[in-house]
N, C-alpha and C. Protein backbone atom coordinates (compact mmCIF):
# COMPACT_ATOMS: atom_id res chain seq x y z
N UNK A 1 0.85 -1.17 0.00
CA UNK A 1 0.00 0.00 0.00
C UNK A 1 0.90 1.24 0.00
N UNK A 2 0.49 1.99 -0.55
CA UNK A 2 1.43 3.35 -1.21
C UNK A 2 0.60 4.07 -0.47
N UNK A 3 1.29 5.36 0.59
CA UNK A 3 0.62 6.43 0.98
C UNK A 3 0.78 7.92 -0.06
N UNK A 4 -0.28 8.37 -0.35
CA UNK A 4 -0.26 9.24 -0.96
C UNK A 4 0.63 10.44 -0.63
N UNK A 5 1.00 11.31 -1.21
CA UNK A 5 1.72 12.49 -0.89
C UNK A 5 0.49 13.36 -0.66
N UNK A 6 1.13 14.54 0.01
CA UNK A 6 0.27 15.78 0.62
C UNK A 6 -0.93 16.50 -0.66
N UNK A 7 -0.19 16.41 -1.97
CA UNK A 7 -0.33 17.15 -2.94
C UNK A 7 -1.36 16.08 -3.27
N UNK A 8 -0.89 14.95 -3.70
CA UNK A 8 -2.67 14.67 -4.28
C UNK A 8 -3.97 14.37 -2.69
N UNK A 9 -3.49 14.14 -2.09
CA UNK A 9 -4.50 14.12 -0.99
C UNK A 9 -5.42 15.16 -0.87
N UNK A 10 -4.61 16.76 -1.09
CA UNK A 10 -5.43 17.85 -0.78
C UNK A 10 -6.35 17.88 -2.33
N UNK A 11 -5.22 17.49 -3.87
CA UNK A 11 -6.12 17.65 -5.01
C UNK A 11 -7.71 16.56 -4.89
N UNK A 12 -7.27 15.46 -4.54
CA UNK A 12 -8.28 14.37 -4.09
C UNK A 12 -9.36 15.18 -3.45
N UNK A 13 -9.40 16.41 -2.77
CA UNK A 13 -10.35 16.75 -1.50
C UNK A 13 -11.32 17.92 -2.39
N UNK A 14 -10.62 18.15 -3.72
CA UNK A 14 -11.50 19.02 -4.43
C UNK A 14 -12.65 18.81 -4.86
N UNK A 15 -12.54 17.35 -4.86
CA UNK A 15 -13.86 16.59 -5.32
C UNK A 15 -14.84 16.41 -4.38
N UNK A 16 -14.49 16.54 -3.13
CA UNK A 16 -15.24 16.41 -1.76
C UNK A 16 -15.95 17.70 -1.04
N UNK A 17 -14.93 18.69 -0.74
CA UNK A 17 -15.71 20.01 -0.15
C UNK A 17 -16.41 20.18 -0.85
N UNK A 18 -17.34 20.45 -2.23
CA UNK A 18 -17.74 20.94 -2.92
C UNK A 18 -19.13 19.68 -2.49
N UNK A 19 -19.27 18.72 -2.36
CA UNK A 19 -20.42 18.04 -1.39
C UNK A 19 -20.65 18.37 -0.34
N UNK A 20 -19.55 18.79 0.21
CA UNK A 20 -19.57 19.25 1.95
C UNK A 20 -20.76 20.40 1.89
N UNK A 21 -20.36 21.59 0.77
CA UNK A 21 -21.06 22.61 0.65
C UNK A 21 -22.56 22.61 0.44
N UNK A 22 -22.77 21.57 -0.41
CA UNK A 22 -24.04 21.67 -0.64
C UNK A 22 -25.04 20.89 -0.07
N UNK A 23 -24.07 19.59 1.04
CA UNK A 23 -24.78 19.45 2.13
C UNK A 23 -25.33 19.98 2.82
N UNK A 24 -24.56 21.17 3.59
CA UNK A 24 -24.51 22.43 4.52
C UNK A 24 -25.67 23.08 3.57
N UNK A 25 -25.92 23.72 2.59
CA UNK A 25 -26.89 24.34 2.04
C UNK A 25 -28.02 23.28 2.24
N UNK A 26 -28.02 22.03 2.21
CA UNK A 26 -29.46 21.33 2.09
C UNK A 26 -29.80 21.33 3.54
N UNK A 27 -28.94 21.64 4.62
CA UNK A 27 -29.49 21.00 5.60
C UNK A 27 -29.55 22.46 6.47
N UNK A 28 -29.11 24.06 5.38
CA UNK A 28 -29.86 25.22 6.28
C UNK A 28 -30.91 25.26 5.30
N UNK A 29 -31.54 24.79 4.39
CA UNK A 29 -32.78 24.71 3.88
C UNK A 29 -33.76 23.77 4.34
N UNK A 30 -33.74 22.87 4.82
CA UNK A 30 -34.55 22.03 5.62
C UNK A 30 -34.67 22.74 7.02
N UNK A 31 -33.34 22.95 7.57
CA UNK A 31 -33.79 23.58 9.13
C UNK A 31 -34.72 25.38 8.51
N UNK A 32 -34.38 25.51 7.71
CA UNK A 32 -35.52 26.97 7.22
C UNK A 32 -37.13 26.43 7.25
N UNK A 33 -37.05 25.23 6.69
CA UNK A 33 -38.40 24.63 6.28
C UNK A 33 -39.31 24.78 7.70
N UNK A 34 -38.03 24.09 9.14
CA UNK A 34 -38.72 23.42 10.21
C UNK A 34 -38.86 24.90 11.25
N UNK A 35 -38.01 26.08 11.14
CA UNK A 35 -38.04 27.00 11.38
C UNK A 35 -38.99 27.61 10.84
N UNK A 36 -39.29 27.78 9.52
CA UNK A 36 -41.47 28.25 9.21
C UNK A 36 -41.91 27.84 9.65
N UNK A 37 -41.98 26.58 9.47
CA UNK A 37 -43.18 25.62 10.61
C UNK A 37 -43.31 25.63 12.22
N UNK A 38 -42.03 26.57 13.04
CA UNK A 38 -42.26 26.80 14.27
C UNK A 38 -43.09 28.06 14.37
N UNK A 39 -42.63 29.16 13.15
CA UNK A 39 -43.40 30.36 13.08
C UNK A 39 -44.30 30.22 12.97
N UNK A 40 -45.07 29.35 11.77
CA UNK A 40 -46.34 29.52 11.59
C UNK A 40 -47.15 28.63 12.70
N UNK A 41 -46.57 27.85 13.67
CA UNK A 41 -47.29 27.04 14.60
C UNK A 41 -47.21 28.27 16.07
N UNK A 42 -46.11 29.15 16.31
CA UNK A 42 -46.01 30.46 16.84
C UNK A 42 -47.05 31.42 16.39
N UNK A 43 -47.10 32.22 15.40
CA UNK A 43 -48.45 32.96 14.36
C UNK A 43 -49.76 32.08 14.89
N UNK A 44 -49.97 30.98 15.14
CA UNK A 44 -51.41 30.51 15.42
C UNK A 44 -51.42 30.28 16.90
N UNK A 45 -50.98 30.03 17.74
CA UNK A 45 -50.71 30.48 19.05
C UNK A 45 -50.77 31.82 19.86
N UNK A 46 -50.26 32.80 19.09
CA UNK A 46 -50.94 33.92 18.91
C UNK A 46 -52.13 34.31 18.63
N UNK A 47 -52.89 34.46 17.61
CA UNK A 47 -53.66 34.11 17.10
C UNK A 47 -55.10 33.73 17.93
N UNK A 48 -54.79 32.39 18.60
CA UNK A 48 -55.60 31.77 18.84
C UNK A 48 -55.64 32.20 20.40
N UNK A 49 -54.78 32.78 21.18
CA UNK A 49 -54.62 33.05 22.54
C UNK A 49 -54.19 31.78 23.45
N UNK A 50 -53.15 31.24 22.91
CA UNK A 50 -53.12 29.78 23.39
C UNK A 50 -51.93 29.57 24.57
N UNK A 51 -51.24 30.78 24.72
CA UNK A 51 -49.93 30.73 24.83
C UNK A 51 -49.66 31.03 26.42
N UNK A 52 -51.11 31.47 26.71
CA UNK A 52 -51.80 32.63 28.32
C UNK A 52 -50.71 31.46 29.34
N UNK A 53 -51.08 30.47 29.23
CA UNK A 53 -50.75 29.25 30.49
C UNK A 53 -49.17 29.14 29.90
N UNK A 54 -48.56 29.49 29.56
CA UNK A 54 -47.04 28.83 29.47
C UNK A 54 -46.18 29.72 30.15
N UNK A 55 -45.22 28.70 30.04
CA UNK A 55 -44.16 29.68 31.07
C UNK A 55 -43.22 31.39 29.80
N UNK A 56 -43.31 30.95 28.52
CA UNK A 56 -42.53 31.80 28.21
C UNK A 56 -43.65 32.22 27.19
N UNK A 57 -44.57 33.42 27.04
CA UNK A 57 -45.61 33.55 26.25
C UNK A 57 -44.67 33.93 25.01
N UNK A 58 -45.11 33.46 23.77
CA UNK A 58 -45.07 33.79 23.09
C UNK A 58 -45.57 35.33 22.03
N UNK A 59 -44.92 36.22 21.20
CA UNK A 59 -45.20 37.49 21.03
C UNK A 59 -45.56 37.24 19.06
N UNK A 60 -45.67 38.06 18.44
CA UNK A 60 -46.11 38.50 17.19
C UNK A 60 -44.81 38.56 16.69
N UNK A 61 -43.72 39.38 17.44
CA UNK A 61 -42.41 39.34 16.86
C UNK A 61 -41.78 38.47 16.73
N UNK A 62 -41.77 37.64 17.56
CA UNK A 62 -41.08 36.03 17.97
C UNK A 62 -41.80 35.20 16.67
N UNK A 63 -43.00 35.85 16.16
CA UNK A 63 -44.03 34.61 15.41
C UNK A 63 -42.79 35.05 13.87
N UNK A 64 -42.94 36.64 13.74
CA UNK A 64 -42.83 36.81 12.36
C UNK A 64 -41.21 36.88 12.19
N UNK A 65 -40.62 37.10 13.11
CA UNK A 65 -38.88 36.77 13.30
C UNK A 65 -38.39 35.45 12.94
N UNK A 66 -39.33 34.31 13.10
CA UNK A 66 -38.98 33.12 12.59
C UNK A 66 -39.61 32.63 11.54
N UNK A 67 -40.87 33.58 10.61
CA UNK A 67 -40.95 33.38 9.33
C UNK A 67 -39.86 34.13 8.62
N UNK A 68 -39.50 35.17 8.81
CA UNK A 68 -38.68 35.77 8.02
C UNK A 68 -37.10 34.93 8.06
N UNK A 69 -36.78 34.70 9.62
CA UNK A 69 -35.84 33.92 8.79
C UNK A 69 -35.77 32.53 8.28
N UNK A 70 -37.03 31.97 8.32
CA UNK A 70 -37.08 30.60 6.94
C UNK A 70 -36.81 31.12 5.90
N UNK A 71 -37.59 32.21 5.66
CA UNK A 71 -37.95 32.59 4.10
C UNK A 71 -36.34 33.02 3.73
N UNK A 72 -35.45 33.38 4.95
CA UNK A 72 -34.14 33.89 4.01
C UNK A 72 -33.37 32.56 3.96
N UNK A 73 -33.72 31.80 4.94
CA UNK A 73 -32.48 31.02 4.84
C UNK A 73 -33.04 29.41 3.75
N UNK A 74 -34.18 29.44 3.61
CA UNK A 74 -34.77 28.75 2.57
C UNK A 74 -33.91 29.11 0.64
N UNK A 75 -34.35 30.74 0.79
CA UNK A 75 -34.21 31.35 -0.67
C UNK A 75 -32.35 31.80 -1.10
N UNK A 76 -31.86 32.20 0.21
CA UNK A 76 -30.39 33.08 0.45
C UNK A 76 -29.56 31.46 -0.51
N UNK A 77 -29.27 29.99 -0.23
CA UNK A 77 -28.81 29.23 -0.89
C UNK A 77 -29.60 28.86 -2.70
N UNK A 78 -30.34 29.39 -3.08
CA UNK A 78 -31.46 28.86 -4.45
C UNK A 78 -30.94 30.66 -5.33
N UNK A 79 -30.72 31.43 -4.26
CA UNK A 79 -30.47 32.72 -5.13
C UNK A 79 -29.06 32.58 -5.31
N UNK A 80 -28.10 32.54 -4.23
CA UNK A 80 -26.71 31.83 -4.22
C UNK A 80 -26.37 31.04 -6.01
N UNK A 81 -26.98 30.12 -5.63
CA UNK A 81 -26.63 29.10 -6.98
C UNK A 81 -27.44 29.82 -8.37
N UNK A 82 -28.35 30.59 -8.19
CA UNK A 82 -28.79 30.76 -9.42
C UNK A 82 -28.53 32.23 -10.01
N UNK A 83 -28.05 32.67 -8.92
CA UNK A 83 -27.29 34.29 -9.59
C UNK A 83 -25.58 34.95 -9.58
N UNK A 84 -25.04 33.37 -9.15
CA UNK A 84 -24.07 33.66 -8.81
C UNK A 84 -22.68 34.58 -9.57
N UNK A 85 -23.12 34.17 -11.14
CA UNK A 85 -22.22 34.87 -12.20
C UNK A 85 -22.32 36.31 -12.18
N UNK A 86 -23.46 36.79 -11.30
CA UNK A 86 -23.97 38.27 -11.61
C UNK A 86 -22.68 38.78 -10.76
N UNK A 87 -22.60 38.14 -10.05
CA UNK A 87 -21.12 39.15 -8.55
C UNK A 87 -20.26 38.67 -8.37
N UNK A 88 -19.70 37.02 -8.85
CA UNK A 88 -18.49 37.36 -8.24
C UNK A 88 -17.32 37.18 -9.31
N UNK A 89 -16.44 38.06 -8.13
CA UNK A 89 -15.15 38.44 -8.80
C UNK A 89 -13.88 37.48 -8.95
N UNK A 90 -14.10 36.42 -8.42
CA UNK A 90 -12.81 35.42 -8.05
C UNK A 90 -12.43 34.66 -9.26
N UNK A 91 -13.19 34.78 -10.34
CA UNK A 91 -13.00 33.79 -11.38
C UNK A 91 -13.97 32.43 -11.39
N UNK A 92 -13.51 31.75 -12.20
CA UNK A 92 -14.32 30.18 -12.07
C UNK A 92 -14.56 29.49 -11.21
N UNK A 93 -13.77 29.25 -10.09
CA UNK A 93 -13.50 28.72 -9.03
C UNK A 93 -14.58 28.57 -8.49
N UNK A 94 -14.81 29.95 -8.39
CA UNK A 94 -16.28 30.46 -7.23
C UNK A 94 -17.80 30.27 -7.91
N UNK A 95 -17.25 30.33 -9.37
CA UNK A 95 -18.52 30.05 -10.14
C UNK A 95 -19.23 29.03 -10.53
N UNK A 96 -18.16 27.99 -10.76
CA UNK A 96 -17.83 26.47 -10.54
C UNK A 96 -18.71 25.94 -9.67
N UNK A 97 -18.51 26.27 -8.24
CA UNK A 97 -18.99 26.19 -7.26
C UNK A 97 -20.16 25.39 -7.81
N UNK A 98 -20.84 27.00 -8.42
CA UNK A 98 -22.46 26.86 -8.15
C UNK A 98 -23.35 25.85 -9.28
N UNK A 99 -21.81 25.48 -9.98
CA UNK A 99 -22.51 24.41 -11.01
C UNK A 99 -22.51 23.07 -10.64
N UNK A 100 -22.99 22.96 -9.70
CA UNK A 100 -23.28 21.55 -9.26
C UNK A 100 -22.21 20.82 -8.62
N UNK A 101 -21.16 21.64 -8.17
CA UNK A 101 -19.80 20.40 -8.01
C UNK A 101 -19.27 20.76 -9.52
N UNK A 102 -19.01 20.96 -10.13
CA UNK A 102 -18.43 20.83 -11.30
C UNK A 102 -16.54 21.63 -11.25
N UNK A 103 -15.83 20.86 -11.09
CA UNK A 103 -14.48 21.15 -10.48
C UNK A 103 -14.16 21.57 -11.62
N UNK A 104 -12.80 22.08 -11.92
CA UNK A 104 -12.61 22.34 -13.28
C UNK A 104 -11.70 21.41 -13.21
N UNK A 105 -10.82 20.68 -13.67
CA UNK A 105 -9.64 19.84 -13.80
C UNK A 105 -8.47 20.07 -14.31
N UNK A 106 -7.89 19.98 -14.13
CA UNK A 106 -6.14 20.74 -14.48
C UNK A 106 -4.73 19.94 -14.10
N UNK A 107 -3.75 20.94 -14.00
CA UNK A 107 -3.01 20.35 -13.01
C UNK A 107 -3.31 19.86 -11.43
N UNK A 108 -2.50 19.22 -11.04
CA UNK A 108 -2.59 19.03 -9.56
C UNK A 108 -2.30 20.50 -8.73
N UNK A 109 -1.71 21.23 -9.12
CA UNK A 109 -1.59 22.57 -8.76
C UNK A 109 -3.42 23.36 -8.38
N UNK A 110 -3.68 23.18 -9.68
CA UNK A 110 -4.87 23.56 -10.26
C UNK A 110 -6.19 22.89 -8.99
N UNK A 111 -5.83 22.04 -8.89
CA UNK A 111 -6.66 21.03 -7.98
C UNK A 111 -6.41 21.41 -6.34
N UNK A 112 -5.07 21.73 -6.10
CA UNK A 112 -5.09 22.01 -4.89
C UNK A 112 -5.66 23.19 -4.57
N UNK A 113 -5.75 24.32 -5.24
CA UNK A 113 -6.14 25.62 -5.48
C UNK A 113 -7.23 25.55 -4.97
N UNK A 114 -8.19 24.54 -5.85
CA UNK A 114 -9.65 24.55 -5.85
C UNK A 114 -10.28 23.98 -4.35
N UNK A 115 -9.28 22.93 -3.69
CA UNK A 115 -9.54 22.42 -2.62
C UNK A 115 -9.39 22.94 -1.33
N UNK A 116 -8.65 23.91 -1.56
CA UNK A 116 -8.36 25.49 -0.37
C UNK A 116 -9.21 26.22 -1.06
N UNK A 117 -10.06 26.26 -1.88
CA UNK A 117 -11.10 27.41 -2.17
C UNK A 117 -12.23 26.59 -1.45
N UNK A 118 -12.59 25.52 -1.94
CA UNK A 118 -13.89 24.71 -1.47
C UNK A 118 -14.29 24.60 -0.26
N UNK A 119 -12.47 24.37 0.23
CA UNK A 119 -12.31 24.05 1.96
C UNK A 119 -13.53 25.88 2.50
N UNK A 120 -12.38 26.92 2.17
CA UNK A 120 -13.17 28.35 2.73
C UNK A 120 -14.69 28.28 2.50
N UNK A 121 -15.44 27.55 1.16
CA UNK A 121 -16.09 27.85 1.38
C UNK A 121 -16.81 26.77 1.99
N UNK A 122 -16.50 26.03 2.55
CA UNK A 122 -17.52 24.64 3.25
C UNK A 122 -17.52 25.49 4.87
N UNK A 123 -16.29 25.88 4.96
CA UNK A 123 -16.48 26.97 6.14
C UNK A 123 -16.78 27.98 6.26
N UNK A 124 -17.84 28.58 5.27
CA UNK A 124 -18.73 29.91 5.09
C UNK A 124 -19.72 29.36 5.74
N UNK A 125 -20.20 28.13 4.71
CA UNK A 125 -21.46 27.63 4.78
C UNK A 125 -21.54 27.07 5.87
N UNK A 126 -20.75 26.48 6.85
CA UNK A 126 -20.92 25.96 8.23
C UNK A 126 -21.12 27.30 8.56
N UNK A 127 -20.45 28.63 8.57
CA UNK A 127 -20.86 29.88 9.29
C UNK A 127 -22.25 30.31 9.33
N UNK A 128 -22.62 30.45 8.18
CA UNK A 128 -24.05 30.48 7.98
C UNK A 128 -24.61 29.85 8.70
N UNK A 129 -24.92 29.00 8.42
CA UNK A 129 -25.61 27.56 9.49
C UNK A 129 -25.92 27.78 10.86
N UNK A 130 -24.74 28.16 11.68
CA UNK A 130 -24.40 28.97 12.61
C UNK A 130 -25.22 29.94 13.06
N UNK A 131 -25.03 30.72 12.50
CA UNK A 131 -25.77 31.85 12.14
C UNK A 131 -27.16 31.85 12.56
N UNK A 132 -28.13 31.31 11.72
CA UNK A 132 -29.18 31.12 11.28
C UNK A 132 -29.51 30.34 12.70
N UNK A 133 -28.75 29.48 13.12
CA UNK A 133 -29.43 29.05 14.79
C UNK A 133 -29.46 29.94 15.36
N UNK A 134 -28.39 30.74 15.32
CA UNK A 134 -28.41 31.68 16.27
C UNK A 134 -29.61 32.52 16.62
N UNK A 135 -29.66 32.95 15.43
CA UNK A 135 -30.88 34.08 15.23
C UNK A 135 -31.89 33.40 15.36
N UNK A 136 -32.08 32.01 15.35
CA UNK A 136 -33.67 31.26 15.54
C UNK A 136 -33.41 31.35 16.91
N UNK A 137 -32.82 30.76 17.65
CA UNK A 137 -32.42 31.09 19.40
C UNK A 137 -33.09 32.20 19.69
N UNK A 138 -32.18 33.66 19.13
CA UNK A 138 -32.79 34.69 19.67
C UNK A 138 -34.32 34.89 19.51
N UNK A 139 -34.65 34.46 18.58
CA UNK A 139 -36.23 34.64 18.15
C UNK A 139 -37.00 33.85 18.79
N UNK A 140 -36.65 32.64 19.54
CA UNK A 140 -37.07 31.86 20.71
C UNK A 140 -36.97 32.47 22.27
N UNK A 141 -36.29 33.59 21.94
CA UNK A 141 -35.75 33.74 23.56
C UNK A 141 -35.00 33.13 23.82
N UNK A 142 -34.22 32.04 23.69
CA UNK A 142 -32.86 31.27 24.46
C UNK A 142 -31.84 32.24 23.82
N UNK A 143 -30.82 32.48 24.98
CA UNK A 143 -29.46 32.41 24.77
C UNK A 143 -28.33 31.95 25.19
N UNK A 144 -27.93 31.52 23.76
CA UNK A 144 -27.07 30.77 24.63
C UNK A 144 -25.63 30.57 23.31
N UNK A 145 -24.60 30.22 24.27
CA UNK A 145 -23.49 30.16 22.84
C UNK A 145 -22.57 31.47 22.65
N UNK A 146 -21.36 31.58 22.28
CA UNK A 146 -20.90 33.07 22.43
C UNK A 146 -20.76 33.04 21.15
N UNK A 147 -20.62 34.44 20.72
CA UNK A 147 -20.64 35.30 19.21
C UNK A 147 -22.05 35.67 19.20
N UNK A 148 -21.93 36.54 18.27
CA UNK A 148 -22.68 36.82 17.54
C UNK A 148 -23.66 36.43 16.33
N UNK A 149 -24.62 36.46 15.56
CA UNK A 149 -25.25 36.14 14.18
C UNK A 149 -24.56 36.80 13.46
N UNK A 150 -24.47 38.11 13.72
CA UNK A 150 -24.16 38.59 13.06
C UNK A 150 -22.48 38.46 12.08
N UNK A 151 -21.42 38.14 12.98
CA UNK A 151 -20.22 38.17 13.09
C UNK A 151 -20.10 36.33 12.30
N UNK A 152 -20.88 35.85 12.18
CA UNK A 152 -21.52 34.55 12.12
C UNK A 152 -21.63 34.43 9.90
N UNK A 153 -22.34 35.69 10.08
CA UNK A 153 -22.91 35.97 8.74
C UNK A 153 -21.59 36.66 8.15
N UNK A 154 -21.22 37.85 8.28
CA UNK A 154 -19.97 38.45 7.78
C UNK A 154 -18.64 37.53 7.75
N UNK A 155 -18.14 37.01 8.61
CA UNK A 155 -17.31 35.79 8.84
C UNK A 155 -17.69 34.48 7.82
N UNK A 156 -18.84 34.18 7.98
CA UNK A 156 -19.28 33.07 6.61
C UNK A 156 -19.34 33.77 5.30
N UNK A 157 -19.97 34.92 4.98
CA UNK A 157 -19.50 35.65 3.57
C UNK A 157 -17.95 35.46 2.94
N UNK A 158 -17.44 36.07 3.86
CA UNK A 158 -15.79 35.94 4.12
C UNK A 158 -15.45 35.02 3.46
N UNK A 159 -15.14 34.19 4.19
CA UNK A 159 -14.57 32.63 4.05
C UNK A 159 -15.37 32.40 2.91
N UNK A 160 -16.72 32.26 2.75
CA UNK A 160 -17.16 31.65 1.39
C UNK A 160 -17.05 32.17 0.04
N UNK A 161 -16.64 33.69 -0.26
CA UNK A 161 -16.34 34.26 -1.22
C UNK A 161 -14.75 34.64 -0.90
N UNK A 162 -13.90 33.79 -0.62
CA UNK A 162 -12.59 34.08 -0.31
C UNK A 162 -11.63 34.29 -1.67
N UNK A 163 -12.01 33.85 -2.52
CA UNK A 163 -11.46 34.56 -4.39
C UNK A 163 -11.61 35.98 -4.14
N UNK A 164 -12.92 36.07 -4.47
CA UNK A 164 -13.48 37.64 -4.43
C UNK A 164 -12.95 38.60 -3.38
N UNK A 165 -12.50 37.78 -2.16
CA UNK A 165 -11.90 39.23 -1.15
C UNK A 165 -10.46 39.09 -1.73
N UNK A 166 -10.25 38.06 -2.19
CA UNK A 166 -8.49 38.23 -2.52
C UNK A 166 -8.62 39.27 -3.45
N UNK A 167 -9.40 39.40 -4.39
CA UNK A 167 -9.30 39.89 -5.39
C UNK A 167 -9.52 41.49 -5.10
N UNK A 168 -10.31 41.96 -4.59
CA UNK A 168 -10.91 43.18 -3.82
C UNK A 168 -9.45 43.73 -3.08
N UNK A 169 -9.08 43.06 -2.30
CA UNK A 169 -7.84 43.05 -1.70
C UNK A 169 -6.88 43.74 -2.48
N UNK A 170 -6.60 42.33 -3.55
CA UNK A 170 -5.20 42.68 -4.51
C UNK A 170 -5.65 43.72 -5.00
N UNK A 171 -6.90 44.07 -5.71
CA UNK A 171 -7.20 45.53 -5.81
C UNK A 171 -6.78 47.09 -5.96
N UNK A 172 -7.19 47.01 -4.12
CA UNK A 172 -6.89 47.72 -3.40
C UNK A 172 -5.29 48.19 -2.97
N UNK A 173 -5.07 47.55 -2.38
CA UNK A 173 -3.14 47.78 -2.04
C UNK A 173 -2.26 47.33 -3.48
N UNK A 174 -2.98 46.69 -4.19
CA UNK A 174 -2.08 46.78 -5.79
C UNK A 174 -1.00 45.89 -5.60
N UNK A 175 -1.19 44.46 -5.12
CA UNK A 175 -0.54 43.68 -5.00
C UNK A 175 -1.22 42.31 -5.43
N UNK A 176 -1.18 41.34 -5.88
CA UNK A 176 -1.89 40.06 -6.13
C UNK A 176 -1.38 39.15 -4.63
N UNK A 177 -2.66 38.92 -4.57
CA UNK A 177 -3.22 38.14 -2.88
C UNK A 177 -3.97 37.08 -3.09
N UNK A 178 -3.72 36.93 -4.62
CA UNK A 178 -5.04 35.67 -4.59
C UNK A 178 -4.37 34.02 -4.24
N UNK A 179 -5.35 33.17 -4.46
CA UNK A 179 -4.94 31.82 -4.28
C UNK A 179 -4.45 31.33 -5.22
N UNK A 180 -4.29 32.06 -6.54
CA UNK A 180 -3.88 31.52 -7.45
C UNK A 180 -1.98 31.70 -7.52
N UNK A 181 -1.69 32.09 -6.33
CA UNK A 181 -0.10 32.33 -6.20
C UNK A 181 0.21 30.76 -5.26
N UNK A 182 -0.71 29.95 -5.22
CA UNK A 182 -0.47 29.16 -4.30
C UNK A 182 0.54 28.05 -6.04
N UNK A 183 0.45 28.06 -6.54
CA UNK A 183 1.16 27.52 -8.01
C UNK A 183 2.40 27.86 -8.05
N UNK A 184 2.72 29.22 -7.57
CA UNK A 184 3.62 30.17 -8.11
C UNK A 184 4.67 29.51 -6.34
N UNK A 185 4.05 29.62 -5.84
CA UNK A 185 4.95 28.62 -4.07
C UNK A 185 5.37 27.83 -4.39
N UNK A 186 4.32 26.55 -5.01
CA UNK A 186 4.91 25.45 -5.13
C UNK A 186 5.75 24.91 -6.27
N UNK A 187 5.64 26.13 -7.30
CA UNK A 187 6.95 26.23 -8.24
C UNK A 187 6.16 24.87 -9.39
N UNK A 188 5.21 25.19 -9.65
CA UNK A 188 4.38 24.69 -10.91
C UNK A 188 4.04 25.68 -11.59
């Protein structure tokens, strides 16, 4: 048995984060689904005056705080994949993304690139995720957990459009910052 070297292990993983991701998207679209369905079972509790005998009454804001965020965190991954060419700046990589898994194939260089892009963004989309409890928490009244949603959401943008800030970046200070110097390291 032959152990692989570092280099194809990480190219090997390009093929993988890019499932990771759209796991993480299926499973903050299902918790969106079960998050409407607490609102709208919240909205009729209201509603109905049902809530008088419990220990934590439920409010109108609490009802419509957790429709609104189904409805974003349902639509925020379906607009993601279907408008994605409109904004970003990182090149294919990021655009790739949104075609189903569709890696581009290249060198092994090329591959590792993509697998430190996929990686950032499998760790957006865990941010998100994050996130989105969070803010269902608060909209429950529990707190609990340190950070922020917010810091949650900006931090997962981040990491998940990590081309696009390189690029914004290199930009800016007029230097190239992208991942695509990760070739130019390893002397491919």
């Amino acid at each position: 048995m032959t152990v692989p070297d570092l280099g194809s292990l990480l190219a090997s993983l390009s093929g993988i984060f890019p499932l990771v991701v759209q796991l993480v998207f299926l499973l903050i679209a299902v918790l969106g689904i079960w998050y409407g369905t607490t609102g709208l079972y919240t909205l009729y509790n209201v509603a109905a005056g049902e809530y008088k005998f419990s220990n934590r009454p439920v409010t109108i804001d609490s009802a419509l705080g957790k429709l609104a965020l189904s409805s974003a965190m349902i639509v925020a991954p379906i607009l993601l994949w279907r408008f994605a060419n409109t904004f970003v700046m990182g090149g294919d990589i990021t655009f790739s993304m949104f075609n189903y898994g569709s890696t581009p194939r290249g060198s092994q260089c090329e591959q590792i690139r993509s697998a430190i892009t996929f990686f950032f963004m499998a760790l957006g989309a865990i941010a998100w995720l994050v996130a989105g409890t969070r803010l269902y928490q608060a909209t429950s009244n529990q707190h609990g957990g340190s950070g922020s949603a917010v810091m949650y959401l900006v931090g997962g943008t981040l990491a998940f459009f990590v081309n696009d800030v390189a690029k914004l970046v290199g930009n800016t200070i007029k230097m190239d910052v992208s991942l695509a110097n990760v070739c130019t390291v390893m002397g491919s």
